[in-house]
N, C-alpha and C. Protein backbone atom coordinates (compact mmCIF):
# COMPACT_ATOMS: atom_id res chain seq x y z
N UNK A 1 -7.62 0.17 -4.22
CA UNK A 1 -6.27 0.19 -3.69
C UNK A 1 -5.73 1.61 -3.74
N UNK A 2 -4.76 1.80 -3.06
CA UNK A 2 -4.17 2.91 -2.73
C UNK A 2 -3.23 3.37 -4.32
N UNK A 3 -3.11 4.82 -4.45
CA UNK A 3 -2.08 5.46 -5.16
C UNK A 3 -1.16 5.74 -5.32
N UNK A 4 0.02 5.15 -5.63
CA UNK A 4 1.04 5.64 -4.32
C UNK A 4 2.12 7.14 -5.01
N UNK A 5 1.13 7.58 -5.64
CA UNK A 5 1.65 8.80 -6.13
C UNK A 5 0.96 10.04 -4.85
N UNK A 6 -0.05 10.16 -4.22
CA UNK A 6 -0.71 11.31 -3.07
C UNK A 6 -1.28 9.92 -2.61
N UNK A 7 -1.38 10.21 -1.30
CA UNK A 7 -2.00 9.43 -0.24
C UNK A 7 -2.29 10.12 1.03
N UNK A 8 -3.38 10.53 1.49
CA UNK A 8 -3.90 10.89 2.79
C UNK A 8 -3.26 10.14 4.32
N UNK A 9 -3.05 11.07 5.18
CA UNK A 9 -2.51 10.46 6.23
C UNK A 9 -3.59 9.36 6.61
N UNK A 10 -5.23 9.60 6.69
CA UNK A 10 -6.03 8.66 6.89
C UNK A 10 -6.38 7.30 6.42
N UNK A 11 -6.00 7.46 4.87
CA UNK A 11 -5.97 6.66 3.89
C UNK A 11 -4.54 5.81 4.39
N UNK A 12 -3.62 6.16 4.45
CA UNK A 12 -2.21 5.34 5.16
C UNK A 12 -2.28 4.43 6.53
N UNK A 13 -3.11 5.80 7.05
CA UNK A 13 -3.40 5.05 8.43
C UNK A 13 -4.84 3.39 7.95
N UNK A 14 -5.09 3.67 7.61
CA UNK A 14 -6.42 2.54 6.93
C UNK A 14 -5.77 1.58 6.37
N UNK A 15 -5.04 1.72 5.11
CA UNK A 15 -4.16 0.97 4.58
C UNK A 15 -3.26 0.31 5.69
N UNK A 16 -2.34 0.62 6.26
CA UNK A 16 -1.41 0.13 7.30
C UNK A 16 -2.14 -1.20 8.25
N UNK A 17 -3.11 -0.98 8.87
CA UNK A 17 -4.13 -2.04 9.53
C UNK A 17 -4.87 -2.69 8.52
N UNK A 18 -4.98 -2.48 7.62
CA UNK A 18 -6.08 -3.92 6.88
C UNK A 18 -4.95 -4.78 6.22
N UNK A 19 -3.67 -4.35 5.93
CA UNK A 19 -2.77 -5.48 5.30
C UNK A 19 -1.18 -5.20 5.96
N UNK A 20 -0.59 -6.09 6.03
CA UNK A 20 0.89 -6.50 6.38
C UNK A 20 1.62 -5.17 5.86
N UNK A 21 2.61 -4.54 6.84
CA UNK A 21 3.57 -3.41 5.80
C UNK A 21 4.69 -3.87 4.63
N UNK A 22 4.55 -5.33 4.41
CA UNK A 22 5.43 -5.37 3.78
C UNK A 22 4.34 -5.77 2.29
N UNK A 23 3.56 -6.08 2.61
CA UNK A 23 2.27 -6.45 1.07
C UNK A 23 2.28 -5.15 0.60
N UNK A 24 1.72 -4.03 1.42
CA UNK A 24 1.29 -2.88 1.35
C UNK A 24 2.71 -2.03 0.79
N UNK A 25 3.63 -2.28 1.09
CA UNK A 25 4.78 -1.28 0.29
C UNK A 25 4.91 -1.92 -1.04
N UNK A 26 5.05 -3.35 -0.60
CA UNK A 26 4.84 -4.13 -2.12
C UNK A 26 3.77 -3.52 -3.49
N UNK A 27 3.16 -3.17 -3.23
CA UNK A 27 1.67 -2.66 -3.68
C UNK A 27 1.84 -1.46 -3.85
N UNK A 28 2.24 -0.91 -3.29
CA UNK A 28 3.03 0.82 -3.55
C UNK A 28 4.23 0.85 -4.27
N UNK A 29 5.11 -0.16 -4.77
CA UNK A 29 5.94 -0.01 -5.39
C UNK A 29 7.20 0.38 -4.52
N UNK A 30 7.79 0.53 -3.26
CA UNK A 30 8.01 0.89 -2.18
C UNK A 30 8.85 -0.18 -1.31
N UNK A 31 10.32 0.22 -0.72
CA UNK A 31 10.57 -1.10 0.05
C UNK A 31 9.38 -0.64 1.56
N UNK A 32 9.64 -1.71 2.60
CA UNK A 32 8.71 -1.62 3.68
C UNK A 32 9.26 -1.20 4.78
N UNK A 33 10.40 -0.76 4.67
CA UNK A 33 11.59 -0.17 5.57
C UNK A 33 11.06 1.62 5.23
N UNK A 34 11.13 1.48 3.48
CA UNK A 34 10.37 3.30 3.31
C UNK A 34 9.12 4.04 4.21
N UNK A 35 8.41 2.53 3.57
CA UNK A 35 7.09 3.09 4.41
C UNK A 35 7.43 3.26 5.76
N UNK A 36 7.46 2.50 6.38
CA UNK A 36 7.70 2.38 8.13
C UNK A 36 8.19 3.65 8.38
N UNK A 37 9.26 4.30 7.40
CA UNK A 37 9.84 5.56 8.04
C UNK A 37 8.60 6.53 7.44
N UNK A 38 7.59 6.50 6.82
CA UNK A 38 6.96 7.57 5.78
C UNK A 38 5.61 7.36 7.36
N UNK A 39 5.28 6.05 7.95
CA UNK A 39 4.27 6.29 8.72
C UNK A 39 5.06 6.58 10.41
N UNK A 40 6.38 6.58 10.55
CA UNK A 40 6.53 7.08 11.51
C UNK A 40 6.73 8.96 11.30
N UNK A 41 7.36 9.44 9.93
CA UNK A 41 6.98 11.00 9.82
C UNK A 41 6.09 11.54 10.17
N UNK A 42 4.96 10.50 9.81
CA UNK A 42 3.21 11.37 9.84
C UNK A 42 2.72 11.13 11.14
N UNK A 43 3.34 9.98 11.98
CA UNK A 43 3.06 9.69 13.02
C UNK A 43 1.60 8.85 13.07
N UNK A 44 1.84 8.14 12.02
CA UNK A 44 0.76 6.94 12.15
C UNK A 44 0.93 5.68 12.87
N UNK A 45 0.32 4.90 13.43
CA UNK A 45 0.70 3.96 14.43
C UNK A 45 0.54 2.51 13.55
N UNK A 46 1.54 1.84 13.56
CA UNK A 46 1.71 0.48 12.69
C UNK A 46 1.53 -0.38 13.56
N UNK A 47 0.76 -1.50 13.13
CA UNK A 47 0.59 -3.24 14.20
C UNK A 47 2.20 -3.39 14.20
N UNK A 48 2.16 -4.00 15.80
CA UNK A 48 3.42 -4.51 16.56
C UNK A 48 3.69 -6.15 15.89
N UNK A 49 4.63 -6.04 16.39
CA UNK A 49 5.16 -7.47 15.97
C UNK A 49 4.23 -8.70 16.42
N UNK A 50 4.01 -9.49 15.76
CA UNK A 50 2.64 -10.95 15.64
C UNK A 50 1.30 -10.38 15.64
N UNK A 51 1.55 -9.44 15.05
CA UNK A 51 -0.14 -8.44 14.85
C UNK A 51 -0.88 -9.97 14.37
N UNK A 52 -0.41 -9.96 12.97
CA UNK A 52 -1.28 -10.20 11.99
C UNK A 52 -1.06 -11.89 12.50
N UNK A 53 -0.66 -12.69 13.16
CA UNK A 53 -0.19 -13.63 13.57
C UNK A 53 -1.23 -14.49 14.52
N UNK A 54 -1.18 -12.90 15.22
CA UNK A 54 -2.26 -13.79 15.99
C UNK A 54 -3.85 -13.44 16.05
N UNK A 55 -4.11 -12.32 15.03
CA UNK A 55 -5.32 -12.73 14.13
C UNK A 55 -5.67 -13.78 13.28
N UNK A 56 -4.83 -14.14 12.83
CA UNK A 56 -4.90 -15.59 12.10
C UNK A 56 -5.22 -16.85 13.17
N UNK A 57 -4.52 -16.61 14.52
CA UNK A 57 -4.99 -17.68 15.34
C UNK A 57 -5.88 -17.21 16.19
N UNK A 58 -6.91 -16.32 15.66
CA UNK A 58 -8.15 -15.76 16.28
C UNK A 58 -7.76 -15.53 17.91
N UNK A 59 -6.66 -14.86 18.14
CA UNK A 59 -6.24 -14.15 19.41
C UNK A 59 -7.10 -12.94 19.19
N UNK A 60 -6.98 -11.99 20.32
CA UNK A 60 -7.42 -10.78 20.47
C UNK A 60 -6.28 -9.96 20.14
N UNK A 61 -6.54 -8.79 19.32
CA UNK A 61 -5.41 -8.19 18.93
C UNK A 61 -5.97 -6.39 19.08
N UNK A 62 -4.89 -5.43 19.30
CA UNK A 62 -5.17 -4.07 19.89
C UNK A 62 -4.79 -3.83 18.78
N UNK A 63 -5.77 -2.52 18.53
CA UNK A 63 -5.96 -1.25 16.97
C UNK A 63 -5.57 -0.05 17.78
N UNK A 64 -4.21 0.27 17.33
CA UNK A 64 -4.10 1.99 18.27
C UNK A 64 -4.77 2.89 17.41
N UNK A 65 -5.05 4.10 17.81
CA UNK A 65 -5.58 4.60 17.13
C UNK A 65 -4.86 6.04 16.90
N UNK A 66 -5.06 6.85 15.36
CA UNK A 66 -4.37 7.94 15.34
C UNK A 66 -4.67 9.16 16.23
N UNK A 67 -3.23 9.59 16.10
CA UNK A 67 -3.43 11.19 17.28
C UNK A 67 -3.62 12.02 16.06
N UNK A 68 -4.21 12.84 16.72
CA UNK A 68 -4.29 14.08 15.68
C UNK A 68 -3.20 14.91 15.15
N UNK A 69 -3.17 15.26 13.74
CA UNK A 69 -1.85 15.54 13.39
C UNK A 69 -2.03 17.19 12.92
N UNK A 70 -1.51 17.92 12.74
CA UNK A 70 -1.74 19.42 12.79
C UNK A 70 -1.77 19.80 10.96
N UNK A 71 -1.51 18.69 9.97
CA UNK A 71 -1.57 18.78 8.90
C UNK A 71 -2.24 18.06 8.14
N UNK A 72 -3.57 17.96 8.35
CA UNK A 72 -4.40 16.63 7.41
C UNK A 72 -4.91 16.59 6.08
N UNK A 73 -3.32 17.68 5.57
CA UNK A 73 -3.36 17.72 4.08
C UNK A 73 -2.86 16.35 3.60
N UNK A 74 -2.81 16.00 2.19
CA UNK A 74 -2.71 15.23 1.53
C UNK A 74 -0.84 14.71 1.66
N UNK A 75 -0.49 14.02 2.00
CA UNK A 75 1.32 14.03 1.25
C UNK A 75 1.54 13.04 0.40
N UNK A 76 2.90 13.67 -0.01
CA UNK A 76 3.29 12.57 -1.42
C UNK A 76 4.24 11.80 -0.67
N UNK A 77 3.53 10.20 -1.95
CA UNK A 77 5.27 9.46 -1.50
C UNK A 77 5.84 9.29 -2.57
N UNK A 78 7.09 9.60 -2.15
CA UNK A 78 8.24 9.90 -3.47
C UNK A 78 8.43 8.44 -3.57
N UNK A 79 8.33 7.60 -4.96
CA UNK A 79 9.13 6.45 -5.29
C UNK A 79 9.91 6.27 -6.06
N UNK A 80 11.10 5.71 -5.81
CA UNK A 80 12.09 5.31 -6.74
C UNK A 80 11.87 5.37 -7.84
C-alpha cells in the first residue's frame, strides 16, 4: 500500500485506478475531496462517474492514460 507521507505521481496515478477515490483517501488518512484536488494538481486522470460500477457489472470500462508531466519528481501529501 501506498505512503501517504511521499508518493510518486505514477504511484498515484496506479493507486487512483485499482481502487475507488474515496477507499484510497480513506487509506491515506485523507478526505477524497483532498485527493481529487492533489490528482487534479499533478494532472492525473481519475475514473468518471460509474467507473467502478460498471466493472462490477462486467461492462467495458475506459483507462485514460497519463500525459506527461514536466516534474516526475516525487511530491508530498500534506495530511492533517
Amino acid at each position: 500500500m501506498l505512503k501517504p507521507d511521499l508518493i510518486t505521481r505514477e504511484e498515484l496515478y496506479e493507486a487512483v485506478w485499482a481502487e475507488s477515490v474515496q477507499s484510497l483517501a480513506k487509506a491515506l488518512g485523507i478526505s477524497d475531496v483532498g485527493l481529487a484536488k492533489i490528482c487534479k494538481k499533478l494532472n492525473v486522470p481519475r475514473p468518471g462517474r460509474g467507473y467502478w460500477a460498471k466493472g462490477a457489472a462486467a461492462r467495458k470500462v475506459l483507462k485514460y492514460r497519463a500525459t506527461a508531466k514536466t516534474d516526475p519528481l516525487a511530491t508530498e501529501l500534506l495530511t492533517p
